[in-house]
C-alpha atoms as a PDB file:
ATOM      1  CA  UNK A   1       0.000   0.000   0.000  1.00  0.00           C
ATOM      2  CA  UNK A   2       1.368   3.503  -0.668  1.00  0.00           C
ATOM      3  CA  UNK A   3       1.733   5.845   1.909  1.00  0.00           C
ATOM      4  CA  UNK A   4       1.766   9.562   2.382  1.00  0.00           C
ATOM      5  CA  UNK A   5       4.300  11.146   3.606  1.00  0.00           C
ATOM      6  CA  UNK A   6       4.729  14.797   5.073  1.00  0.00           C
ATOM      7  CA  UNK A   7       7.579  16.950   5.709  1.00  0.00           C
ATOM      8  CA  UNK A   8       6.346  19.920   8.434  1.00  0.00           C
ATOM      9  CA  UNK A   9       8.740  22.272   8.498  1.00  0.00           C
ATOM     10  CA  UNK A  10       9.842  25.402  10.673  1.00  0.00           C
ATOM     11  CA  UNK A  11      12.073  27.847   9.401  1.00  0.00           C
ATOM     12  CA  UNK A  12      14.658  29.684  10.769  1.00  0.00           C
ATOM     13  CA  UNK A  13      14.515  33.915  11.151  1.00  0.00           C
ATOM     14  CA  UNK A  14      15.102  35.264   7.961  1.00  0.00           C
ATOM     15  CA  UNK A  15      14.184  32.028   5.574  1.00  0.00           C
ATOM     16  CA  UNK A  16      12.155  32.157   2.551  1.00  0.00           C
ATOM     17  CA  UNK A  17      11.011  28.567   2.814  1.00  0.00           C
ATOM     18  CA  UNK A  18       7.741  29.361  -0.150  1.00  0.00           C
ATOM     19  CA  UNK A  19      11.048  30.852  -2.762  1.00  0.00           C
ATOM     20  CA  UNK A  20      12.904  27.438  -1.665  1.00  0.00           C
ATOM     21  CA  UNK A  21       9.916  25.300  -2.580  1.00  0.00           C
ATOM     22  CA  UNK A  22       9.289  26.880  -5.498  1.00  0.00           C
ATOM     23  CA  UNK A  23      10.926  24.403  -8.318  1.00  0.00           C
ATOM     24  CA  UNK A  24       9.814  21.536  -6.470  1.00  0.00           C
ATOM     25  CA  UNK A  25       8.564  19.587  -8.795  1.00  0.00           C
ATOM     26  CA  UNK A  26       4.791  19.291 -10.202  1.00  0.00           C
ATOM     27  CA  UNK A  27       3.988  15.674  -8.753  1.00  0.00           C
ATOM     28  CA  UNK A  28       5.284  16.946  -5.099  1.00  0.00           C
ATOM     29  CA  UNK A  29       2.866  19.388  -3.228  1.00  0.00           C
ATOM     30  CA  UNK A  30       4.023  22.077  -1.250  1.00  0.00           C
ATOM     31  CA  UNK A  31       2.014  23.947   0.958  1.00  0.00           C
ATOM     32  CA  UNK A  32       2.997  27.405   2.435  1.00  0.00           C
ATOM     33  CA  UNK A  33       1.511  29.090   5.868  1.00  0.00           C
ATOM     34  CA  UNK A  34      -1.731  30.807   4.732  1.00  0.00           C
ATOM     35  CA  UNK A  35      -1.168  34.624   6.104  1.00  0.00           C
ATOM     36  CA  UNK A  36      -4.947  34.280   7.361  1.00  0.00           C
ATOM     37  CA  UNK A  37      -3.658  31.437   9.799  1.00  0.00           C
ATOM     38  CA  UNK A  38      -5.191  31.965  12.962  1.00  0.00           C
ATOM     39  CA  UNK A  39      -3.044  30.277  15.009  1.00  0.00           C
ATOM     40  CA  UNK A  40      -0.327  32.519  15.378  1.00  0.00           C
ATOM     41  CA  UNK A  41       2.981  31.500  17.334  1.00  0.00           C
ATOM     42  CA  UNK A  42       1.247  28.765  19.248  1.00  0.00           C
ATOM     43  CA  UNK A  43       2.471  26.890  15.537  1.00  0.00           C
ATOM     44  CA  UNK A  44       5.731  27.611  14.181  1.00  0.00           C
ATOM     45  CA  UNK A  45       5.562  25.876  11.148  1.00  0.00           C
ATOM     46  CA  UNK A  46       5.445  27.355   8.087  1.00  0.00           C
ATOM     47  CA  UNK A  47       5.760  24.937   5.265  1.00  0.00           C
ATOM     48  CA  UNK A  48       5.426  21.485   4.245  1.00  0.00           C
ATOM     49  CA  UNK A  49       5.948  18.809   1.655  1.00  0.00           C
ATOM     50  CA  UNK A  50       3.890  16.096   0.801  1.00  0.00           C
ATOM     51  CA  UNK A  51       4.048  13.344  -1.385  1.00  0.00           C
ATOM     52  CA  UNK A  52       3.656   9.555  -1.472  1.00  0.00           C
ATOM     53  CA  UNK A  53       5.862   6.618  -0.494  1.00  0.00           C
ATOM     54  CA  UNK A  54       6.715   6.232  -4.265  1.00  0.00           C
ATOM     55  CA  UNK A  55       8.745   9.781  -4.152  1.00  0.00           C
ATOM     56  CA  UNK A  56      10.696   9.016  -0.672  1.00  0.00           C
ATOM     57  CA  UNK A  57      13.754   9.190  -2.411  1.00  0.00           C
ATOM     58  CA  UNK A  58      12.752  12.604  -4.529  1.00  0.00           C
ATOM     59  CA  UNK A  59      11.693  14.012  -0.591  1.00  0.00           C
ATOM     60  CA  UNK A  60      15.270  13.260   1.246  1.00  0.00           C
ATOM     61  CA  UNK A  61      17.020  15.608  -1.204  1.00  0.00           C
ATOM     62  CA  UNK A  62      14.728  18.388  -1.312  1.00  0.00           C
ATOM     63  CA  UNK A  63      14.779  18.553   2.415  1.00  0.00           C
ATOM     64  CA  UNK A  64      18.795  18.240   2.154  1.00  0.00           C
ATOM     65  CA  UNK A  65      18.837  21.121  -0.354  1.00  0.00           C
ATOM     66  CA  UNK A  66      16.871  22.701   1.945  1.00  0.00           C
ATOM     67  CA  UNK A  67      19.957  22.726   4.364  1.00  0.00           C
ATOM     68  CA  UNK A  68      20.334  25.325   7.343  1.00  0.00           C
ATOM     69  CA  UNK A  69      17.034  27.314   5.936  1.00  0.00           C
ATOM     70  CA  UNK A  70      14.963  24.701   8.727  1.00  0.00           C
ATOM     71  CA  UNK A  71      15.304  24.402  12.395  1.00  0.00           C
ATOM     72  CA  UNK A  72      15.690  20.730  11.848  1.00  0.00           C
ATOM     73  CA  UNK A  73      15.169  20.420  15.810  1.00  0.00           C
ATOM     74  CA  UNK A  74      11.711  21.323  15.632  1.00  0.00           C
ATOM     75  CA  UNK A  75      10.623  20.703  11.585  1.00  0.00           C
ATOM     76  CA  UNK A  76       8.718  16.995  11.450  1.00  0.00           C
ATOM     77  CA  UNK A  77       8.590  14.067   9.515  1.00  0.00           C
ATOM     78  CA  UNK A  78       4.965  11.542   9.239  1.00  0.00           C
ATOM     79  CA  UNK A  79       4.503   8.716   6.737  1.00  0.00           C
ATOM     80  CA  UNK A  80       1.124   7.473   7.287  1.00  0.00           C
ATOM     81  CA  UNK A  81      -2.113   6.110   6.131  1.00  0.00           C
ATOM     82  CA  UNK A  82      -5.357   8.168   5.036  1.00  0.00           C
ATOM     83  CA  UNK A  83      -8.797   7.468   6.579  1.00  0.00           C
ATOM     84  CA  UNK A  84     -11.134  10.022   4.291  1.00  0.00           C
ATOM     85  CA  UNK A  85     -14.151  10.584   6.008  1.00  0.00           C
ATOM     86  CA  UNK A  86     -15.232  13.445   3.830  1.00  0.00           C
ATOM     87  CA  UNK A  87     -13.541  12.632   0.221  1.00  0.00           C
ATOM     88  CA  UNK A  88     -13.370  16.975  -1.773  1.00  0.00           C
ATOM     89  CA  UNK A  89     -14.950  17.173  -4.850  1.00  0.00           C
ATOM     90  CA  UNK A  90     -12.260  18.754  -6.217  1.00  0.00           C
ATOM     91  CA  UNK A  91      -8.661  19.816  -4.477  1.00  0.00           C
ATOM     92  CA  UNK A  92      -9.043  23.020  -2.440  1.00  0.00           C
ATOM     93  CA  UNK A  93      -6.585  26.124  -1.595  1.00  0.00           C
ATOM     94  CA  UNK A  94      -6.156  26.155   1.539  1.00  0.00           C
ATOM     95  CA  UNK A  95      -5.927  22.819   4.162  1.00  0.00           C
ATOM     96  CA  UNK A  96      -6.166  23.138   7.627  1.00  0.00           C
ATOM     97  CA  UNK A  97      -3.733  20.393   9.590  1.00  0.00           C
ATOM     98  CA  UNK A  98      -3.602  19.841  12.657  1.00  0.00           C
ATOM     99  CA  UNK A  99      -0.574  17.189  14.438  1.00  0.00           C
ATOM    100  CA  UNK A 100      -2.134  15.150  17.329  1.00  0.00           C
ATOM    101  CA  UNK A 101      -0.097  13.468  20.041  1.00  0.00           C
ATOM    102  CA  UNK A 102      -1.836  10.801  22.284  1.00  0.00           C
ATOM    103  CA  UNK A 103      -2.095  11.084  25.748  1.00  0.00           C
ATOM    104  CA  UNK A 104       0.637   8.975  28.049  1.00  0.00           C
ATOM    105  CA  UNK A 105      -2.201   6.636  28.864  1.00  0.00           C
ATOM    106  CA  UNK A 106      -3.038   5.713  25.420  1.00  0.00           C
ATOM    107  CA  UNK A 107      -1.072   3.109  23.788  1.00  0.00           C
ATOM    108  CA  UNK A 108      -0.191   4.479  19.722  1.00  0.00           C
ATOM    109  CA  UNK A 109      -2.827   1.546  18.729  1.00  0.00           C
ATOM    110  CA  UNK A 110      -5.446   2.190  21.192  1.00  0.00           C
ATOM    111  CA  UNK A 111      -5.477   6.188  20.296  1.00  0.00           C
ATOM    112  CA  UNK A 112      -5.665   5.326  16.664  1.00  0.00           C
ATOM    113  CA  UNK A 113      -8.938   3.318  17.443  1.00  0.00           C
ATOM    114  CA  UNK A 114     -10.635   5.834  19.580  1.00  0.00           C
ATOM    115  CA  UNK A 115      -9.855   8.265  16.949  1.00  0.00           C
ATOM    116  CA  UNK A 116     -11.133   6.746  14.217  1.00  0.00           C
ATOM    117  CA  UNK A 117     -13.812   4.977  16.003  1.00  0.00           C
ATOM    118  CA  UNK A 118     -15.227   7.617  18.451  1.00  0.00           C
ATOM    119  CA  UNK A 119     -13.836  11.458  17.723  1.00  0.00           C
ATOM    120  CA  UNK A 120     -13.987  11.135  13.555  1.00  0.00           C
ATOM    121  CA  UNK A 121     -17.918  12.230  14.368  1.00  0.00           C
ATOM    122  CA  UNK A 122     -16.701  15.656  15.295  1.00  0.00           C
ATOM    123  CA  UNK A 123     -14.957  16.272  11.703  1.00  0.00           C
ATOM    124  CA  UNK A 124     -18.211  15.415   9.840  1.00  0.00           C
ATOM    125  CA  UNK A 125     -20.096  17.850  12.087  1.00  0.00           C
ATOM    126  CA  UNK A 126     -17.672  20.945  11.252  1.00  0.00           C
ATOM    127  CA  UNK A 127     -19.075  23.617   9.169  1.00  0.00           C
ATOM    128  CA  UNK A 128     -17.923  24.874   5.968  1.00  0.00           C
ATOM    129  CA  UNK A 129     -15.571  22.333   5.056  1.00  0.00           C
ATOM    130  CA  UNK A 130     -15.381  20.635   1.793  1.00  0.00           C
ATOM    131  CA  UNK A 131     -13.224  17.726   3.035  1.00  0.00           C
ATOM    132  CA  UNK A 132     -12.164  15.689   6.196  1.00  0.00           C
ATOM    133  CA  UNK A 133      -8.932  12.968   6.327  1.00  0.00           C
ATOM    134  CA  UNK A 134      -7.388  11.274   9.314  1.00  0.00           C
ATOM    135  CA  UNK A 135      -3.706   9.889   8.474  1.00  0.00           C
ATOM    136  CA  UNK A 136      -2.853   7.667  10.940  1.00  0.00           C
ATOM    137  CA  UNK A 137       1.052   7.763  11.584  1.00  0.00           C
ATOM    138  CA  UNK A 138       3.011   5.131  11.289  1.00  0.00           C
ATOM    139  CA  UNK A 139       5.554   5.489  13.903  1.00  0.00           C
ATOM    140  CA  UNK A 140       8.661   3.641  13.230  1.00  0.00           C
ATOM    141  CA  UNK A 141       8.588   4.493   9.363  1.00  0.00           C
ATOM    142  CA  UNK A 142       7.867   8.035  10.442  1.00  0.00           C
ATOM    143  CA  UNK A 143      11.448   8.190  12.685  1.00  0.00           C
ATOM    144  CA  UNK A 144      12.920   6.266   9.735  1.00  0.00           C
ATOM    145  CA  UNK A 145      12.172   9.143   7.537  1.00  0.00           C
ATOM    146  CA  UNK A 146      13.519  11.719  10.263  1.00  0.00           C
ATOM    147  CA  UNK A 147      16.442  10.458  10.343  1.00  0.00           C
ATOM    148  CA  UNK A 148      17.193  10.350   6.269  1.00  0.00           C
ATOM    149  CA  UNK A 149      15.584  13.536   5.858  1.00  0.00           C
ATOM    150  CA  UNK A 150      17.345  15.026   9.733  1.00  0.00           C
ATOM    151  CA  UNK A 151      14.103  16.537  10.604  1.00  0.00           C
ATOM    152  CA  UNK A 152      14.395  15.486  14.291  1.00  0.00           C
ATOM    153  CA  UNK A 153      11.151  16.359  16.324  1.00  0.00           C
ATOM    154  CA  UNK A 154       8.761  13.250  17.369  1.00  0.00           C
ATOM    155  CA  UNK A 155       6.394  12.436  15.109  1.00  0.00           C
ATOM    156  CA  UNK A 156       2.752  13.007  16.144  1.00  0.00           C
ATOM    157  CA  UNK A 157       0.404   9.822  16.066  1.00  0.00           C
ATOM    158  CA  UNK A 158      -2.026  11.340  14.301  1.00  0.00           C
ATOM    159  CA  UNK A 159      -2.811  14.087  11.442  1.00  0.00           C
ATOM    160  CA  UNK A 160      -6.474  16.304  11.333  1.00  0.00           C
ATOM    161  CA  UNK A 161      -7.010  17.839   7.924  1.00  0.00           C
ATOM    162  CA  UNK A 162      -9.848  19.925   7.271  1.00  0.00           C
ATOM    163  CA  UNK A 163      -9.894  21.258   3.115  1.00  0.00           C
ATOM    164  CA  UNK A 164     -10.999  24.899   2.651  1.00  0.00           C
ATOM    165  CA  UNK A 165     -11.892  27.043   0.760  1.00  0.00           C
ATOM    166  CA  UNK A 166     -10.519  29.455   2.817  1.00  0.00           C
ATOM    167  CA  UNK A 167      -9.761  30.273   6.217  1.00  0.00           C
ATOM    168  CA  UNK A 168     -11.984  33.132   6.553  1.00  0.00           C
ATOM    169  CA  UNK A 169     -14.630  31.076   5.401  1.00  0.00           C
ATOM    170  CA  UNK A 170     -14.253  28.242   7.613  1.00  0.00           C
ATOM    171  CA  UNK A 171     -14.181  30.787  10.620  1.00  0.00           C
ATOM    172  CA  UNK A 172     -17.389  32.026  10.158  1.00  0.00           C
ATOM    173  CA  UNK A 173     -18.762  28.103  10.401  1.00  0.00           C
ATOM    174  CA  UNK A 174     -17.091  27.853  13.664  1.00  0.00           C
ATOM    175  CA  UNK A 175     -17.851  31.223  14.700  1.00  0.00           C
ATOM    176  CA  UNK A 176     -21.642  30.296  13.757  1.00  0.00           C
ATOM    177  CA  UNK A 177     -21.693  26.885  15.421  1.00  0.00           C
ATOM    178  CA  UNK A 178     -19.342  27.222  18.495  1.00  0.00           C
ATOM    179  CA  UNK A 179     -20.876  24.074  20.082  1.00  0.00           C
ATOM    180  CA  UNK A 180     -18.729  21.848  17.319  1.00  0.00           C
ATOM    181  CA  UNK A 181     -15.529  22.859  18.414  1.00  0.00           C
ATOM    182  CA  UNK A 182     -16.482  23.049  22.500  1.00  0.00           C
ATOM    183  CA  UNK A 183     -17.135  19.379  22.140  1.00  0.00           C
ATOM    184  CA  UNK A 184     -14.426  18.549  20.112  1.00  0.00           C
ATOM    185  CA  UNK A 185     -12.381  19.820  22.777  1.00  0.00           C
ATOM    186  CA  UNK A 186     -13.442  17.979  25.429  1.00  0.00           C
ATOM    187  CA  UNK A 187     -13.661  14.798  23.489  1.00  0.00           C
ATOM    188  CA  UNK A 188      -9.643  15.604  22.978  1.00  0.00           C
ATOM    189  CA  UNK A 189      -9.098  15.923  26.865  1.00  0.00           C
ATOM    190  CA  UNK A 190      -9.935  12.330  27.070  1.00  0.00           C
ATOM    191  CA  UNK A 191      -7.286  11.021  24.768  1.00  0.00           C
ATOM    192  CA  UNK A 192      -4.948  13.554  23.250  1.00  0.00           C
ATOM    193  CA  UNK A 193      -1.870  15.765  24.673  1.00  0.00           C
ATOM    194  CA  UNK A 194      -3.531  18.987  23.783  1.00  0.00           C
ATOM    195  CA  UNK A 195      -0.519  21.137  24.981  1.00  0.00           C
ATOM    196  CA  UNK A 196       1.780  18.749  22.254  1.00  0.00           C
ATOM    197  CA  UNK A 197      -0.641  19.287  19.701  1.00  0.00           C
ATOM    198  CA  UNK A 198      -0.932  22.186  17.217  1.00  0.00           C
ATOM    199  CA  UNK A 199      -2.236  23.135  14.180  1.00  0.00           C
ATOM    200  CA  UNK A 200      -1.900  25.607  10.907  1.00  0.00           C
ATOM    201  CA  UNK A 201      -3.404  26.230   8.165  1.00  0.00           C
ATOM    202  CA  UNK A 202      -1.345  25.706   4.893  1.00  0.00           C
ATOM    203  CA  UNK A 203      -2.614  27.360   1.276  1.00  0.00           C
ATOM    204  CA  UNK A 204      -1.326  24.644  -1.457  1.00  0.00           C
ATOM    205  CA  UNK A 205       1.187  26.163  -4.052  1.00  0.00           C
END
């Protein structure tokens, strides 16, 4: 089965991570920090890479060329599986992701099944969304790719992503239907490291 694989990545003061990405090439997506983002410093990220399994090899050199541009301490590396919930019509602008770290009690499988099982309900009640994916992390294959590509911050267990149209829009669904993300919240408290977890919202180049 083929895999996706991410590259999250924070740069350091100063670098133009969006001109670096720029002659990546067409079947590798890049995705830049939308300057709507809500979620200010709370998320340091500001770029990513994704592609599949298929393109490991194309993924270790870009993030090599990408050299001393990333702080390679805190950038992150996920190779995982995709549960779609919500499958977009077509592909939108702007993707909302947010990296979800289980709570010490959890074993990696048994979050993965409470997820999937239990909080997915939550993503198909949120407003103005066109689409709604789980990846499930693979762990070990995850800090296999870290250490090729020397992006060295521990891989979340799991990946929320939300398609948008845009950001604005998907604010006024939450701002309209507050109730969504109160429970969503609280269903988190029972099985994710909140303070661990963060999200951004990415506009695809």
């Amino acid at each position: 089965m083929t895999s996706r694989l991410m590259l999250h990545l924070v740069g350091r003061e100063g670098a133009d991570l969006a001109g670096a990405l720029a002659p990546t090439p067409p079947h590798i997506t890049c995705l830049t920090r939308d300057p709507a983002c809500f979620m200010g410093d709370a998320s340091p990220h500001s770029a990513a890479i994704e592609a599949t399994t298929d393109d490991l090899d194309v993924v270790i050199e870009l993030a090599a060329a990408l050299g001393d541009q990333v702080d390679k301490e805190r950038s992150m590396a996920i190779i995982g599986t995709d549960r779609v919930f919500i499958a977009a019509d077509e592909p939108t602008p702007v993707r909302y992701q947010y990296l979800m770290h289980r709570r010490s009690d959890f074993t990696h499988d048994a979050y993965l099944a409470r997820y999937e099982s239990i909080h997915y309900e939550f993503g198909l009640r949120t407003p103005h969304i066109d689409g709604y994916v789980q990846l499930h992390v693979d762990l070990d294959a995850s800090r296999e790719l870290g250490a090729a590509t020397e992006l060295l911050a521990e891989p979340c267990d799991s990946m929320s992503e939300l398609h948008l149209q845009s950001v604005e829009h998907f604010l006024a669904g939450i701002i309209a239907h507050p109730e969504v993300g109160q429970e969503a919240q609280e269903d988190e408290e029972r099985f994710v490291d909140r303070p661990r977890s963060f999200g951004f919202a990415h506009r695809v180049v």
